[in-house]
PDB file of N, CA and C in Angstrom:
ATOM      1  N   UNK A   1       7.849  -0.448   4.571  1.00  0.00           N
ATOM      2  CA  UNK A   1       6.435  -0.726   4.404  1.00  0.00           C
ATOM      3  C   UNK A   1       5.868   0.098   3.252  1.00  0.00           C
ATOM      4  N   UNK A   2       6.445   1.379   3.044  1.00  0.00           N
ATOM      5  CA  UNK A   2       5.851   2.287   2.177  1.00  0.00           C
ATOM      6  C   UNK A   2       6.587   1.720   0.620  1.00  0.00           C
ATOM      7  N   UNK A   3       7.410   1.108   0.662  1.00  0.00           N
ATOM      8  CA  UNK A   3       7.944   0.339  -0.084  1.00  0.00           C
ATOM      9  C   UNK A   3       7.691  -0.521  -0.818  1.00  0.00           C
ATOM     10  N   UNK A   4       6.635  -1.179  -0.221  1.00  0.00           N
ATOM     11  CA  UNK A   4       5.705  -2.344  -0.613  1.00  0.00           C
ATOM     12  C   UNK A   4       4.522  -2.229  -1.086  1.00  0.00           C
ATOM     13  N   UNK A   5       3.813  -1.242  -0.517  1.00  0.00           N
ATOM     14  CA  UNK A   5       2.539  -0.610  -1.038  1.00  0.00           C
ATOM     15  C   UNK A   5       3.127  -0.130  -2.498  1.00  0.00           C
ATOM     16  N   UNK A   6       4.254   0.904  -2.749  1.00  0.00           N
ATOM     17  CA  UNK A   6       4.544   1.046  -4.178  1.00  0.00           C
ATOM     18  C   UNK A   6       4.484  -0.175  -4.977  1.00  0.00           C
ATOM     19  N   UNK A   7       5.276  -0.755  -4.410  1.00  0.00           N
ATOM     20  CA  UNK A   7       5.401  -2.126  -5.384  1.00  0.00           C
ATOM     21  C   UNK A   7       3.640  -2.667  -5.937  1.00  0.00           C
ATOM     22  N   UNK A   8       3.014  -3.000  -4.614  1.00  0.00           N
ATOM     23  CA  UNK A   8       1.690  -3.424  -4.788  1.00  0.00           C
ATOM     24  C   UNK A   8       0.892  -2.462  -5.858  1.00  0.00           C
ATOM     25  N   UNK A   9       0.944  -1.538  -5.473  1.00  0.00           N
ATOM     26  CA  UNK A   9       0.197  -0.114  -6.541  1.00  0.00           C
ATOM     27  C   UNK A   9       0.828  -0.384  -8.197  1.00  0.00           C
ATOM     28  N   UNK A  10       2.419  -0.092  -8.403  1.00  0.00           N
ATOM     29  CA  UNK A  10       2.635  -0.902  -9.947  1.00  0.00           C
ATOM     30  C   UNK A  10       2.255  -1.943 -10.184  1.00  0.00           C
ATOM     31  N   UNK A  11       2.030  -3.072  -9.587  1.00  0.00           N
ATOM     32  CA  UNK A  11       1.449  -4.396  -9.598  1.00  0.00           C
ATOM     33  C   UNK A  11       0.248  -4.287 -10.244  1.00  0.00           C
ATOM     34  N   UNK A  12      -0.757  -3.713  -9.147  1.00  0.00           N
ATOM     35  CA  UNK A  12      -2.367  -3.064  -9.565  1.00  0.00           C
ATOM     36  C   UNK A  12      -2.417  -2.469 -10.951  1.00  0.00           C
ATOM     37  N   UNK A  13      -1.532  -1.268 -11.259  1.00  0.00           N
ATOM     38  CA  UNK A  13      -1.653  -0.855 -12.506  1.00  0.00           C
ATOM     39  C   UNK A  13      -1.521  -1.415 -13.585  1.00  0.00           C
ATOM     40  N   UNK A  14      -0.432  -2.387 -13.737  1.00  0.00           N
ATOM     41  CA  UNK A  14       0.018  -3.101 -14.769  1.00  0.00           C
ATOM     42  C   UNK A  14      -0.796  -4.048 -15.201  1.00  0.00           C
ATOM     43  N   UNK A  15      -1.799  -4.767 -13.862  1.00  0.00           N
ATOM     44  CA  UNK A  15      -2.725  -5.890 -14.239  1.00  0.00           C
ATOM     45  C   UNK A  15      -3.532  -5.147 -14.916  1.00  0.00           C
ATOM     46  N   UNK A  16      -4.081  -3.992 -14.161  1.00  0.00           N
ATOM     47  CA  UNK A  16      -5.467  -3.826 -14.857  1.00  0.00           C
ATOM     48  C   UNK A  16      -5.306  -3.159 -16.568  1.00  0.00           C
ATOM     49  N   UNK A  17      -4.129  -2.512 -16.561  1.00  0.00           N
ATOM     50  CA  UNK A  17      -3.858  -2.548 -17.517  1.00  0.00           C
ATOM     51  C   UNK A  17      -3.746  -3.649 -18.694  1.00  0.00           C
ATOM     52  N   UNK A  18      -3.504  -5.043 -18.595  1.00  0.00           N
ATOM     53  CA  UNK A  18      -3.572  -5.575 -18.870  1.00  0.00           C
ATOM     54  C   UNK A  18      -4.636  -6.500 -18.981  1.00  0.00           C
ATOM     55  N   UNK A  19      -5.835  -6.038 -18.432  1.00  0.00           N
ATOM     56  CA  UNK A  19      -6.836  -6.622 -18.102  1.00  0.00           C
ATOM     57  C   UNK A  19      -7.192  -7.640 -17.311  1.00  0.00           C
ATOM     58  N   UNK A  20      -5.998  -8.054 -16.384  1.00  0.00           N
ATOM     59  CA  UNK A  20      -6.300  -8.807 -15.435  1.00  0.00           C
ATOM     60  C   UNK A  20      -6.991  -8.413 -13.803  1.00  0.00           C
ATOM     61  N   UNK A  21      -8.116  -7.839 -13.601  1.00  0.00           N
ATOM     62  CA  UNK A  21      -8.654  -7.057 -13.078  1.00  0.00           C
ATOM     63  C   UNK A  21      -9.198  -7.905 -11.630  1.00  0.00           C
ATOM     64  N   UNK A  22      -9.143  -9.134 -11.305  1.00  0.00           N
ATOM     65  CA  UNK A  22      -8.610  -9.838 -10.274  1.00  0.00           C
ATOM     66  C   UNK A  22      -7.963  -9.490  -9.757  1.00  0.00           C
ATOM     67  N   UNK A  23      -6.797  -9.839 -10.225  1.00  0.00           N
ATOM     68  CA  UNK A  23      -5.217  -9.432  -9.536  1.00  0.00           C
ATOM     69  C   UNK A  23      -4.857  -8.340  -9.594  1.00  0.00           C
ATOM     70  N   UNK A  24      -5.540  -7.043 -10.529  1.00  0.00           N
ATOM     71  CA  UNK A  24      -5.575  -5.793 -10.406  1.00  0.00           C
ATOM     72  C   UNK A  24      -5.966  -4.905  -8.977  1.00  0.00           C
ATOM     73  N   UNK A  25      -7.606  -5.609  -8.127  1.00  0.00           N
ATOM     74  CA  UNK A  25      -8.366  -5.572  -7.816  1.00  0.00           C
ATOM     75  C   UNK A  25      -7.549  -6.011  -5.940  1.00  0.00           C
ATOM     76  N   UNK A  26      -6.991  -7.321  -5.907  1.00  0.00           N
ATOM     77  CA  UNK A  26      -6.321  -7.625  -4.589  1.00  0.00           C
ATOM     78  C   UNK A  26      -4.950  -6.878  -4.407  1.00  0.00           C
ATOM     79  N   UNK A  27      -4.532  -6.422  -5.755  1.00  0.00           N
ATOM     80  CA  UNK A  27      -3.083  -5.923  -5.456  1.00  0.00           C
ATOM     81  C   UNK A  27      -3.712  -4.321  -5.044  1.00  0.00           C
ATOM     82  N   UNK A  28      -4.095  -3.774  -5.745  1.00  0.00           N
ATOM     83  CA  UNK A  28      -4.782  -2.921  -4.573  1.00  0.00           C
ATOM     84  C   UNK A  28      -5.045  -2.612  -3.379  1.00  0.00           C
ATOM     85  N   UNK A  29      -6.000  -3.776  -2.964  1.00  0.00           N
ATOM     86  CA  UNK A  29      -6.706  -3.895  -2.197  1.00  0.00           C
ATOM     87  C   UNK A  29      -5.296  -3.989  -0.856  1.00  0.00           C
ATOM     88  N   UNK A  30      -4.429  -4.742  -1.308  1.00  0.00           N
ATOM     89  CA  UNK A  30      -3.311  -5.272   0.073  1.00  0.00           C
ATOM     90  C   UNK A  30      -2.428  -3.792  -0.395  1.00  0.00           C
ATOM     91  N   UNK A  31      -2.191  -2.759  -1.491  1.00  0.00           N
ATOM     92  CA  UNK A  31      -1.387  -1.655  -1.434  1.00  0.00           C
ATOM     93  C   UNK A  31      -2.182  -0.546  -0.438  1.00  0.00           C
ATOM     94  N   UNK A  32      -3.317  -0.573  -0.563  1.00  0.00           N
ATOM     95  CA  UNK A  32      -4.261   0.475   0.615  1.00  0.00           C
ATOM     96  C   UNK A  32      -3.964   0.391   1.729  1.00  0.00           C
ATOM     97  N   UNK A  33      -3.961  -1.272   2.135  1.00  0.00           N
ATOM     98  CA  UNK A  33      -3.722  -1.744   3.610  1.00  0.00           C
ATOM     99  C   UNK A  33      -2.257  -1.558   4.060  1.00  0.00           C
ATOM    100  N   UNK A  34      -1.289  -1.668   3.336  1.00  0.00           N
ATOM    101  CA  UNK A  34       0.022  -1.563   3.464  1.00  0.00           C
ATOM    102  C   UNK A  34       0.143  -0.058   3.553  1.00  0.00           C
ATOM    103  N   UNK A  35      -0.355   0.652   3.165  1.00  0.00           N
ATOM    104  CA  UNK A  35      -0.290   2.211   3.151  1.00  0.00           C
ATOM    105  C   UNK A  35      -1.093   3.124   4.486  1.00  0.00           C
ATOM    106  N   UNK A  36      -2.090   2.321   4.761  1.00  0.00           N
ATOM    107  CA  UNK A  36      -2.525   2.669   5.744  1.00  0.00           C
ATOM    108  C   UNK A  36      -1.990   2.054   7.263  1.00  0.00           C
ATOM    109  N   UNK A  37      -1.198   1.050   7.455  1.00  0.00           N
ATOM    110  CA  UNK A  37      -0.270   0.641   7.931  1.00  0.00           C
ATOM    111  C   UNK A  37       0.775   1.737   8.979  1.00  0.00           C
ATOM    112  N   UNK A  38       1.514   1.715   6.873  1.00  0.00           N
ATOM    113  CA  UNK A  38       2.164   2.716   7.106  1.00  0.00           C
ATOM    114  C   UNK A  38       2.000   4.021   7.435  1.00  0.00           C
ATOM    115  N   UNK A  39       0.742   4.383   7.587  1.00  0.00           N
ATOM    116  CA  UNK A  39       0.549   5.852   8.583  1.00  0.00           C
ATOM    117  C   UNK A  39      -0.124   5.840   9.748  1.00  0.00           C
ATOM    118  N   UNK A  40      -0.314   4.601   9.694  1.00  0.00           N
ATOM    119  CA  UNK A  40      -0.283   4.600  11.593  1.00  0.00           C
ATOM    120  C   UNK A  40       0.539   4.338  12.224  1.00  0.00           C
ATOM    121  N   UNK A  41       1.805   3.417  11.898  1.00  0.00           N
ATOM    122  CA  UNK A  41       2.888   3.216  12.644  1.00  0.00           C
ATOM    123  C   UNK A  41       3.698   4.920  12.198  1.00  0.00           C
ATOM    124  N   UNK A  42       3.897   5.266  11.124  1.00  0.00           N
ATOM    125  CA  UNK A  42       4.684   6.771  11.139  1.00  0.00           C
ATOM    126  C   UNK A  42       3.842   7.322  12.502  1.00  0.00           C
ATOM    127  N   UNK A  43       2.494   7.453  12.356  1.00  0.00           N
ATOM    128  CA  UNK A  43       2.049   8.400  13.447  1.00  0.00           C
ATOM    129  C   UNK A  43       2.497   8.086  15.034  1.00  0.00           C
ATOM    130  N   UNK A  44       2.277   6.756  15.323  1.00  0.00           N
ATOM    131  CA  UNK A  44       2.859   6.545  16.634  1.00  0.00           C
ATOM    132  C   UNK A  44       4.029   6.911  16.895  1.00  0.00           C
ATOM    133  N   UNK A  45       5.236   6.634  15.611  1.00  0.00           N
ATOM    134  CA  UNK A  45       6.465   6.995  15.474  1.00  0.00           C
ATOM    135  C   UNK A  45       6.951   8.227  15.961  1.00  0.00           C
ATOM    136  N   UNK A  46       6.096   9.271  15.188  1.00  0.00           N
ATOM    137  CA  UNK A  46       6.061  10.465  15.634  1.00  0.00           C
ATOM    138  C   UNK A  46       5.691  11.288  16.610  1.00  0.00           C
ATOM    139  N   UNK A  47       4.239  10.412  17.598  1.00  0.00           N
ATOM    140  CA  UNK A  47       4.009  11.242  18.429  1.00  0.00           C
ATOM    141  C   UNK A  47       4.896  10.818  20.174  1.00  0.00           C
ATOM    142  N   UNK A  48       5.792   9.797  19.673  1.00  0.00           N
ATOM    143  CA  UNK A  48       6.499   8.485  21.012  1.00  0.00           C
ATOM    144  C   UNK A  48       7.785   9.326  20.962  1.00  0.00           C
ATOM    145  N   UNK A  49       7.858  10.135  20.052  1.00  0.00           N
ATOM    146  CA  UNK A  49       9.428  11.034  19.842  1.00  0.00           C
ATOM    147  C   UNK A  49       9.093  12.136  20.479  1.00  0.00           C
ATOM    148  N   UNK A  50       7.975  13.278  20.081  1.00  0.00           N
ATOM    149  CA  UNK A  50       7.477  14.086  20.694  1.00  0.00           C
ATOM    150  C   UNK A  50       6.904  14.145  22.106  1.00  0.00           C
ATOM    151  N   UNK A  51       6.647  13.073  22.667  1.00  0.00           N
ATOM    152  CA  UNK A  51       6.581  13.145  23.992  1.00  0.00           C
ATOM    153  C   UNK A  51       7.749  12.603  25.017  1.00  0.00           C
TER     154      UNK A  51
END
């Protein structure tokens, strides 16, 4: 998952770099969500081991 958010985040950069600031703008937008994802499932991960 954290995997994908990278991907999404170079995605983001490269558009807006390029000025495509749309697709700059959603690739973002789904790398945040994928990232935040990914630290709520790590957290459950972690606290289902610890107990």
């Amino acid at each position: 998952m954290l995997h994908y958010a990278v991907i999404f985040l170079v995605i983001a950069l490269i558009a807006a770099v390029l000025g495509f600031s749309g697709i700059a703008g959603a690739a973002s937008n789904i790398a945040w969500i994928l990232f935040v994802v990914f630290l709520i499932l790590a957290a459950i991960s972690f606290f289902r081991k610890r107990a």
